[in-house]
N, C-alpha and C. Protein backbone atom coordinates (compact mmCIF):
# COMPACT_ATOMS: atom_id res chain seq x y z
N UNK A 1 -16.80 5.13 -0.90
CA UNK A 1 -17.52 6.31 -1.26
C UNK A 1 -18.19 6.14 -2.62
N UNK A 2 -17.58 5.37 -3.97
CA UNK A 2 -18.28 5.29 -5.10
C UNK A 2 -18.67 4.05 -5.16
N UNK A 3 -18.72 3.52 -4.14
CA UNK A 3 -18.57 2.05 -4.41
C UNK A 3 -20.45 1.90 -4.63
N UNK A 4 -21.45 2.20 -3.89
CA UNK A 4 -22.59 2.17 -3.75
C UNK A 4 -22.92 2.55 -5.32
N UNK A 5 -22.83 3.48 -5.98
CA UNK A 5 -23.04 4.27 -6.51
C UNK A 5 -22.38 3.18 -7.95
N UNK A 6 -21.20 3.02 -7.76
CA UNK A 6 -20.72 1.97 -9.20
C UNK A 6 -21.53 0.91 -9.27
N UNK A 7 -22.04 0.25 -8.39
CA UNK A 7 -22.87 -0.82 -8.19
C UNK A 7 -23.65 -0.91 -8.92
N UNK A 8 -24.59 -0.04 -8.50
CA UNK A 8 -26.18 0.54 -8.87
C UNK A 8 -25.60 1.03 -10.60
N UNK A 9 -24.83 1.69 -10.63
CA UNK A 9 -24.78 1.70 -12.18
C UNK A 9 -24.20 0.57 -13.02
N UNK A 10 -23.24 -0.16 -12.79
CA UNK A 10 -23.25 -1.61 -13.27
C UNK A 10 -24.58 -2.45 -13.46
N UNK A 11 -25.45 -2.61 -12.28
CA UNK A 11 -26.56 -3.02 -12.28
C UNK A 11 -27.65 -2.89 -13.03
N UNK A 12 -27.32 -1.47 -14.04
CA UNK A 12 -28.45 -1.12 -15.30
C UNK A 12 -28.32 -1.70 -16.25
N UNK A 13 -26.93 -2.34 -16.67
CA UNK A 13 -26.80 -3.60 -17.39
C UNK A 13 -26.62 -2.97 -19.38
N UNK A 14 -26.36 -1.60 -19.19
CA UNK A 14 -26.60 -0.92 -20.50
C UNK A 14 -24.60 -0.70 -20.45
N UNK A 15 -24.11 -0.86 -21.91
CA UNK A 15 -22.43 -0.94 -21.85
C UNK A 15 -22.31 0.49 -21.07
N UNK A 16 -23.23 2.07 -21.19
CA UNK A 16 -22.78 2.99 -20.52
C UNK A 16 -22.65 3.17 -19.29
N UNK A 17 -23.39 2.78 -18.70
CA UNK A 17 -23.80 2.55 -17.12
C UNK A 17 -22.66 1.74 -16.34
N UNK A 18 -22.61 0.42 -16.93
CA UNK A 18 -21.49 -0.91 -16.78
C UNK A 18 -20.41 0.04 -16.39
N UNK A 19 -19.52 0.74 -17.80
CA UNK A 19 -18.60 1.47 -17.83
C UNK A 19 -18.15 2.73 -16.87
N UNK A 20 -19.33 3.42 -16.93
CA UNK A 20 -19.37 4.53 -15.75
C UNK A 20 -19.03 4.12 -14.27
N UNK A 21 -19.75 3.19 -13.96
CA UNK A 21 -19.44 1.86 -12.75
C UNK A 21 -18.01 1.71 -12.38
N UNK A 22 -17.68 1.04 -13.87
CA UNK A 22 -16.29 0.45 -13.54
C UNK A 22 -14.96 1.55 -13.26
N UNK A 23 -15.55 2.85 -14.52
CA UNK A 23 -14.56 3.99 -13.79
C UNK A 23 -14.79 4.64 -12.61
N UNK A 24 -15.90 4.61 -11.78
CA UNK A 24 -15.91 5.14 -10.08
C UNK A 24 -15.32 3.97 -9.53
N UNK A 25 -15.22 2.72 -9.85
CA UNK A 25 -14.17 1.79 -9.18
C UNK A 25 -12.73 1.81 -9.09
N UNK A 26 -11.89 2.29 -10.40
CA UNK A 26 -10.99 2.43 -10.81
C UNK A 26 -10.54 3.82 -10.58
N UNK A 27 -11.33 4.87 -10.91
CA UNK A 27 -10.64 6.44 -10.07
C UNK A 27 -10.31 5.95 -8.47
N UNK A 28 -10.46 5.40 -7.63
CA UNK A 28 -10.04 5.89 -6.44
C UNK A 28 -8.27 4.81 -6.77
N UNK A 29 -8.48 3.59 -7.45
CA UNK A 29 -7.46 2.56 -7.30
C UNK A 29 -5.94 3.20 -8.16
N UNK A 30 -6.11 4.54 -8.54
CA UNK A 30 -5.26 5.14 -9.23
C UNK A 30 -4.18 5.70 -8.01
N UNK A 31 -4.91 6.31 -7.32
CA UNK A 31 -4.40 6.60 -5.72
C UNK A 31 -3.79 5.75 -4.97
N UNK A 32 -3.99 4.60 -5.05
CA UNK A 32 -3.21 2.83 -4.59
C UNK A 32 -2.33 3.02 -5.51
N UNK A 33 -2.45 2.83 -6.52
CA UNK A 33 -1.37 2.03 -7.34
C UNK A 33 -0.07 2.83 -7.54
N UNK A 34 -0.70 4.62 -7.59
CA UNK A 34 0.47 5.68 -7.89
C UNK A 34 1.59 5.58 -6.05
N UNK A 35 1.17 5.38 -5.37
CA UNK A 35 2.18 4.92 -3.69
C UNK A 35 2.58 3.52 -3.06
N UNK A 36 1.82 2.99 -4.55
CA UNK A 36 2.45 1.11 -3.80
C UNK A 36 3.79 0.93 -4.12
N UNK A 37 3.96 1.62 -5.32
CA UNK A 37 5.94 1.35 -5.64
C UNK A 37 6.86 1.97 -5.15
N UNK A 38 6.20 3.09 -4.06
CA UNK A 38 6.88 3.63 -3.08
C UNK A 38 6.82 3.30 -1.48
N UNK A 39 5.97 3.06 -1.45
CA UNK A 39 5.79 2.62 -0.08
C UNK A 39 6.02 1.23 0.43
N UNK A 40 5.53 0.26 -0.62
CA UNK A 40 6.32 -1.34 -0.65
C UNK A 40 7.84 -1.26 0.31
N UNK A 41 8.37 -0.95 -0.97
CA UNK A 41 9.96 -0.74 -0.42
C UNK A 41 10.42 -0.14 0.44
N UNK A 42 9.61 0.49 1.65
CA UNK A 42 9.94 1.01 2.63
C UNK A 42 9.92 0.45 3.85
N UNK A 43 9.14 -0.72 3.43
CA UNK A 43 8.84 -1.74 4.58
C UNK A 43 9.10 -2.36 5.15
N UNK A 44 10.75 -2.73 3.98
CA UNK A 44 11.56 -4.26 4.43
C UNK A 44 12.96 -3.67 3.91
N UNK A 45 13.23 -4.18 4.94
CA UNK A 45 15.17 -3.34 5.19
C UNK A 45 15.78 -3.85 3.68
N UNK A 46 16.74 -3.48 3.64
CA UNK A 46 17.62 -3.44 1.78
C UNK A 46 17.85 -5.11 2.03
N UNK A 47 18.54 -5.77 2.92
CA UNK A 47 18.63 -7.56 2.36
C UNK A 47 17.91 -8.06 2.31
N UNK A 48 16.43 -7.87 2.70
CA UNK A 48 15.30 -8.65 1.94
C UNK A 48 14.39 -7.85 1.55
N UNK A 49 14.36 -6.80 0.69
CA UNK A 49 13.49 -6.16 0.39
C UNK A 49 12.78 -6.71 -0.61
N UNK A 50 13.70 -7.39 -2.45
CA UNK A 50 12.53 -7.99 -2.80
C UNK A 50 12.31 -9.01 -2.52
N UNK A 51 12.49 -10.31 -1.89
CA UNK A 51 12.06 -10.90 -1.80
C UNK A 51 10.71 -10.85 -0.16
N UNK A 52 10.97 -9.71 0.39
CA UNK A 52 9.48 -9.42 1.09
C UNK A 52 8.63 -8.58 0.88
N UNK A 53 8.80 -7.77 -0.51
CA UNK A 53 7.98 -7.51 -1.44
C UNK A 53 7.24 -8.40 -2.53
N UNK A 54 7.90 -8.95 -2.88
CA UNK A 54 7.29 -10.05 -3.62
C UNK A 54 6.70 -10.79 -3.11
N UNK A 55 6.79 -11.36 -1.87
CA UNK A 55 5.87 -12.45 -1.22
C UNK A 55 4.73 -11.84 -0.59
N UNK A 56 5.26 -10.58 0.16
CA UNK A 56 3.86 -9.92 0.83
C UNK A 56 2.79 -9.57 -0.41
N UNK A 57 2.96 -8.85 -1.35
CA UNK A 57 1.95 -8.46 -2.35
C UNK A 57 1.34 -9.55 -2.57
N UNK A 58 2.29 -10.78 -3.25
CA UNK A 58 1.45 -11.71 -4.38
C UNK A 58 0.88 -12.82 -3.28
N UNK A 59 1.40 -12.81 -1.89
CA UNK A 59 0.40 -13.55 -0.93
C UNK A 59 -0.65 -13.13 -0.61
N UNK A 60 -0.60 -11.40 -0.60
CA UNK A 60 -1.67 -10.69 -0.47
C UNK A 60 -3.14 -11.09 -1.49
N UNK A 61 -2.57 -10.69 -2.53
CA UNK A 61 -2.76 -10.80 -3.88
C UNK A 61 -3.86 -12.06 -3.88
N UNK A 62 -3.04 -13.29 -3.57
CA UNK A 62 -3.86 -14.21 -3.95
C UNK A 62 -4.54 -14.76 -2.96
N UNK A 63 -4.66 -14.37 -1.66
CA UNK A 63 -5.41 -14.69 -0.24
C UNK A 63 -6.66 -14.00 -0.76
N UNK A 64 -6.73 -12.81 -1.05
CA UNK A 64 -7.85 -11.35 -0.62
C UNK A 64 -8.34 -11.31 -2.27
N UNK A 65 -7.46 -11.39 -3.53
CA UNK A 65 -8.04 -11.24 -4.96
C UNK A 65 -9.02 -12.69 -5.15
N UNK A 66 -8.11 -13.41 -4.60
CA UNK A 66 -8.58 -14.91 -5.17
C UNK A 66 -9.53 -15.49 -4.14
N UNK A 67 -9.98 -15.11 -3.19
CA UNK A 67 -10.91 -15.62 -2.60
C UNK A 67 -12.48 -14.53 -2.51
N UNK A 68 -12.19 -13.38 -3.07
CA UNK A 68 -13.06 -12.28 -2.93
C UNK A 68 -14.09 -13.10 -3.98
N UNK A 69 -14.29 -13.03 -4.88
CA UNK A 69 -15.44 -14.55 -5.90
C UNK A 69 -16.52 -14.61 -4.70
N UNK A 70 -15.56 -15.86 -4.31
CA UNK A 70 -16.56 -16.48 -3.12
C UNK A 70 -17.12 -16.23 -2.15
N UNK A 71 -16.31 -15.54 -1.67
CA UNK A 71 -16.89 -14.37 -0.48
C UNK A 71 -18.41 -13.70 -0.56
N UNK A 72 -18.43 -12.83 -1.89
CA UNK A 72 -18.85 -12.22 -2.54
C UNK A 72 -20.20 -12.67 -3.07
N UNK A 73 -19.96 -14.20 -3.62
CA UNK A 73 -21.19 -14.92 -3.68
C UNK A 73 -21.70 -15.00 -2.67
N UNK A 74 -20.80 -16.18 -1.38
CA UNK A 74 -21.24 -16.31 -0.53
C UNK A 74 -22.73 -15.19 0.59
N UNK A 75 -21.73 -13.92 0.25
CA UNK A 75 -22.60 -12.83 1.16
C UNK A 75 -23.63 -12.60 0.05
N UNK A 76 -23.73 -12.55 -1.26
CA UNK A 76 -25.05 -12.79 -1.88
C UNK A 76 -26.06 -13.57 -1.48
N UNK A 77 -25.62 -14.56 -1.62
CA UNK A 77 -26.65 -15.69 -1.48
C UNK A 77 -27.22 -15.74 -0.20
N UNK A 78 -26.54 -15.34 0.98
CA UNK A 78 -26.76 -15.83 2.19
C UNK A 78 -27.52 -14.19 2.56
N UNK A 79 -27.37 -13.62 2.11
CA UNK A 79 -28.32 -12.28 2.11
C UNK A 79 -29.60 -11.73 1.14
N UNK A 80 -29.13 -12.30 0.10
CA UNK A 80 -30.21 -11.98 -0.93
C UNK A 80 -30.12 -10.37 -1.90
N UNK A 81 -28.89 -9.70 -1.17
CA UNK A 81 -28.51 -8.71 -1.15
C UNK A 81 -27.64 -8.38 -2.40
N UNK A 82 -27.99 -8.34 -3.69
CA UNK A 82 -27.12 -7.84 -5.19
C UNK A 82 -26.07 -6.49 -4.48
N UNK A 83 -26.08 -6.28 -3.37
CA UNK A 83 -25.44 -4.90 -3.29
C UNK A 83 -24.01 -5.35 -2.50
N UNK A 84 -23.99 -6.61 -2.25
CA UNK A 84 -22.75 -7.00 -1.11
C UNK A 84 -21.68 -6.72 -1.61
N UNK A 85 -21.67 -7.06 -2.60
CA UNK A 85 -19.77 -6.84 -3.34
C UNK A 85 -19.16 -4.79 -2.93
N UNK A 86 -20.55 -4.45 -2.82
CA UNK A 86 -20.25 -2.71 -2.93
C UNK A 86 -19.83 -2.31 -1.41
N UNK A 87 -20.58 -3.35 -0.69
CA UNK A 87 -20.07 -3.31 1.21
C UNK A 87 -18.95 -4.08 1.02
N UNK A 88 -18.57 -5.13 0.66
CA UNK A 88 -17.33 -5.98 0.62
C UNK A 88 -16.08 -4.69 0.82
N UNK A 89 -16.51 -4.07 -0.59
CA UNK A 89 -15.12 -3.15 -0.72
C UNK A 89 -14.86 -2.30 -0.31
N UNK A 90 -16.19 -1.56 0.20
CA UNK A 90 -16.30 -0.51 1.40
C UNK A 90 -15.62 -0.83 2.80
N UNK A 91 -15.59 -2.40 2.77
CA UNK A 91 -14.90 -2.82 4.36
C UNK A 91 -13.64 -3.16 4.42
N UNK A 92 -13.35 -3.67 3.07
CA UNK A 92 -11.62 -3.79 2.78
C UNK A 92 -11.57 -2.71 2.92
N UNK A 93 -11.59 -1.51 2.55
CA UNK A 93 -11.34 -0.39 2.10
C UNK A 93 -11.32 0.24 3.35
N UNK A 94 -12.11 0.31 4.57
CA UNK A 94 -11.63 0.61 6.19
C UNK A 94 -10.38 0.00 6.28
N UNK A 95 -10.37 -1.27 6.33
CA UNK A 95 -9.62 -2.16 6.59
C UNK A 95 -8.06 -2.17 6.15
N UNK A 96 -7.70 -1.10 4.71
CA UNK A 96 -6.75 -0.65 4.04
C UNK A 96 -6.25 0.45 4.93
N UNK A 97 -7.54 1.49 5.02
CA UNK A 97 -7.18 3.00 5.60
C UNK A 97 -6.80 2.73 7.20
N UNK A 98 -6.87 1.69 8.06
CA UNK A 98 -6.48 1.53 9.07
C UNK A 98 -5.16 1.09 8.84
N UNK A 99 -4.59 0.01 8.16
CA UNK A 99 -3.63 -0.57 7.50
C UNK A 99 -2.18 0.49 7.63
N UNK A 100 -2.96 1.37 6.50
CA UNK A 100 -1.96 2.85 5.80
C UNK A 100 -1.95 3.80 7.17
N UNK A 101 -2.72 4.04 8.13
CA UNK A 101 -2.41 4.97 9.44
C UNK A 101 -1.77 4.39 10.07
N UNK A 102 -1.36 3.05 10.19
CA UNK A 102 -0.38 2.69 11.43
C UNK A 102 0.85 2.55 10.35
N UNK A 103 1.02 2.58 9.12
CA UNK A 103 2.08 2.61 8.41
C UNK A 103 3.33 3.67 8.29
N UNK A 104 4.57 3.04 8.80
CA UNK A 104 5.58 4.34 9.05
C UNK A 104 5.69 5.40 8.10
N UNK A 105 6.19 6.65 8.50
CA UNK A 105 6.18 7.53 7.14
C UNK A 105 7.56 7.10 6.85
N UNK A 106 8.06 7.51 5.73
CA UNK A 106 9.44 7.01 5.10
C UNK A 106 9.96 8.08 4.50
N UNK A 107 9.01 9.34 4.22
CA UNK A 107 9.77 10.34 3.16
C UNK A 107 10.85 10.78 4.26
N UNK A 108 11.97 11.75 2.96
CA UNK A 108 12.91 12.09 3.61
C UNK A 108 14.04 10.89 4.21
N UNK A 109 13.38 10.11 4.29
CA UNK A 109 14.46 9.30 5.40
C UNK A 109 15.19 8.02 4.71
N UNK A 110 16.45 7.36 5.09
CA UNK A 110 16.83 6.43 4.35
C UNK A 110 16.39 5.02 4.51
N UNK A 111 16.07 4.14 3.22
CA UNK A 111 15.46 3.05 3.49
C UNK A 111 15.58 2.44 4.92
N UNK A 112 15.44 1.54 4.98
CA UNK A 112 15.35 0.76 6.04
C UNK A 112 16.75 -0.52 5.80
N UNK A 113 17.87 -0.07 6.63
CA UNK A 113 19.14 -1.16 6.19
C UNK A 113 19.73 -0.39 4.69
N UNK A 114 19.58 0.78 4.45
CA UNK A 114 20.33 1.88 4.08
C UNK A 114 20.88 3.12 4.37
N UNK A 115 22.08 3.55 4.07
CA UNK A 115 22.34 4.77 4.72
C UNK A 115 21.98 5.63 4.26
N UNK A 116 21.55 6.97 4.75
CA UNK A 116 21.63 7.51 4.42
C UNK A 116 22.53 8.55 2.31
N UNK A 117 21.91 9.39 1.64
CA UNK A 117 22.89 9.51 0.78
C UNK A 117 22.50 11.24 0.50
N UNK A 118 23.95 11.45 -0.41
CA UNK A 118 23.84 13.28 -0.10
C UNK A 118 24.38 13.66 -1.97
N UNK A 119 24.34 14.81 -1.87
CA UNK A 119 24.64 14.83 -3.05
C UNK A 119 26.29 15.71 -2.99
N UNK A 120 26.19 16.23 -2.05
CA UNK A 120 27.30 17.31 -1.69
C UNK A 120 28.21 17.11 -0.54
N UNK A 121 29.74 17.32 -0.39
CA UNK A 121 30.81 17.25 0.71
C UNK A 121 29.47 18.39 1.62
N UNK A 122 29.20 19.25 1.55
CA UNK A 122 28.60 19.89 2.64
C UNK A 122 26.91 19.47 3.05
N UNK A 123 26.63 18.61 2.38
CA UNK A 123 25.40 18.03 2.44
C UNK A 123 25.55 17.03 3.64
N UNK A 124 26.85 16.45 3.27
CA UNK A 124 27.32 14.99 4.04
C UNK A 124 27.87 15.61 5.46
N UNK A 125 28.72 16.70 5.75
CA UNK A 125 29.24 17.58 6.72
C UNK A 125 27.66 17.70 7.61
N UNK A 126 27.28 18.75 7.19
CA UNK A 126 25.45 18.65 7.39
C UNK A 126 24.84 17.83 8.37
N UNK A 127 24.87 16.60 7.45
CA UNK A 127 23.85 15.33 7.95
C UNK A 127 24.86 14.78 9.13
N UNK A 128 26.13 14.91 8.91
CA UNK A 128 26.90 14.07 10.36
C UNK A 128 26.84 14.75 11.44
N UNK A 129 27.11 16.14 11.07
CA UNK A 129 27.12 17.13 12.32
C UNK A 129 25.66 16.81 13.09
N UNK A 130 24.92 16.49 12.72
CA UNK A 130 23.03 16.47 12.59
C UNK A 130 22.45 14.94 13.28
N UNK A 131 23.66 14.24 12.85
CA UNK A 131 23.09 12.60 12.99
C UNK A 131 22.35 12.38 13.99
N UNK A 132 22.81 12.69 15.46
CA UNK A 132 22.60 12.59 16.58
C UNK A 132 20.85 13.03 17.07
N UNK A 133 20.44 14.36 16.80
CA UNK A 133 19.43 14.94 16.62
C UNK A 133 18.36 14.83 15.88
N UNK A 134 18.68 14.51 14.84
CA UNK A 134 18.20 14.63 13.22
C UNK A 134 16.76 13.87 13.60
N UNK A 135 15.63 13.95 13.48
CA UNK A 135 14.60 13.36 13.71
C UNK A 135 13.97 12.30 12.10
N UNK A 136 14.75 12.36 11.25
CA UNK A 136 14.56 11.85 10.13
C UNK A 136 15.51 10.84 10.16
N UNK A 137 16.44 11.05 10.77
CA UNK A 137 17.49 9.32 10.48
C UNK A 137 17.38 8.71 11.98
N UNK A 138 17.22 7.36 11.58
CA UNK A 138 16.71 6.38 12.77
C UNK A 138 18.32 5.10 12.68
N UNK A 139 19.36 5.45 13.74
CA UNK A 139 20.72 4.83 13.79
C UNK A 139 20.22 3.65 14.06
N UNK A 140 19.27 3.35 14.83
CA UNK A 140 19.10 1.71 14.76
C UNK A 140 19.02 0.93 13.44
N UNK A 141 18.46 1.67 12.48
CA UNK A 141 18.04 0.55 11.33
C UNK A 141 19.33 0.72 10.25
N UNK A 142 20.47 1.43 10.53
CA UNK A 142 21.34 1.66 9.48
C UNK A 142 22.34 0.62 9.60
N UNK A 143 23.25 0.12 8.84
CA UNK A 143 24.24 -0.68 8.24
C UNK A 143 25.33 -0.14 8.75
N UNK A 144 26.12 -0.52 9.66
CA UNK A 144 27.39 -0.16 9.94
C UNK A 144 28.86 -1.00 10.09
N UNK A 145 29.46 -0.16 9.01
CA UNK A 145 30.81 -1.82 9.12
C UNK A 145 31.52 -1.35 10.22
N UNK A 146 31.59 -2.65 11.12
CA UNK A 146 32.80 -2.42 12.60
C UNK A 146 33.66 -2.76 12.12
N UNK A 147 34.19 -2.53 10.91
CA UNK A 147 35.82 -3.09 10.94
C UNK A 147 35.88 -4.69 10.37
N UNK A 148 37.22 -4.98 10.54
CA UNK A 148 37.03 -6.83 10.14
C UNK A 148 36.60 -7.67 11.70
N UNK A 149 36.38 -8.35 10.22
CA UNK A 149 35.59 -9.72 11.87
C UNK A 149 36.51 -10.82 12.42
């Protein structure tokens, strides 16, 4: 949505313009960054959570950050088009919002390979009486000790 628009004002080449640019780039990435430290960790059950946080981001990271350059040239040059980098991010940026709609919701509910937690004896009464029904706790993904092995 600002992406056209940051472009074209980067493109005036004056420090105000540049700047104005770079903050219609950066207002929407405030919205990413304030649900990535929540939503990360929802992804990957509690025994590998960071280490499939850490690898998914910074693989991410350096597949899609570190090759965007070239890309970027590439669709320059091969178009003639100063405006590609502003479609580039417009198409990641589908490409995110499709991403985030097939992404599970997590509020309310306990991690993934965590149990559930309460604050109160009648909170906990509550949630057991409830377990069965409860459309927020999913018994497949929880941790359960059978006893000794």
């Amino acid at each position: 949505m600002f992406a056209v628009p940051a472009f074209l004002l980067i493109g005036i080449g004056d420090i105000w313009s540049t700047l104005a640019g770079l903050a219609l780039i950066a207002f929407p990435v405030t919205f990413y960054i304030a649900n990535l430290a929540s939503a990360l960790p929802a992804l990957f059950p509690t025994s590998s959570r960071y280490g499939g946080m850490g690898i998914a981001y910074n693989f991410s990271v350096a597949i899609f950050g570190g090759t965007t350059p070239f890309i970027v040239a590439a669709l320059i040059q091969g178009t003639g088009n100063d405006m590609m980098p502003a479609y580039y991010l417009m198409g990641t940026s589908v490409v995110g919002a499709i991403a985030i709609y097939f992404l599970r919701e997590s509020a309310q509910r306990p991690l993934p390979g965590s149990m559930p937690s309460v604050d109160t004896q009648a909170e906990a009464r509550e949630l057991v009486a409830t377990q069965d029904t409860n459309p927020l706790i999913d018994l497949d993904e929880m941790p359960f000790d059978d006893g000794p092995s």
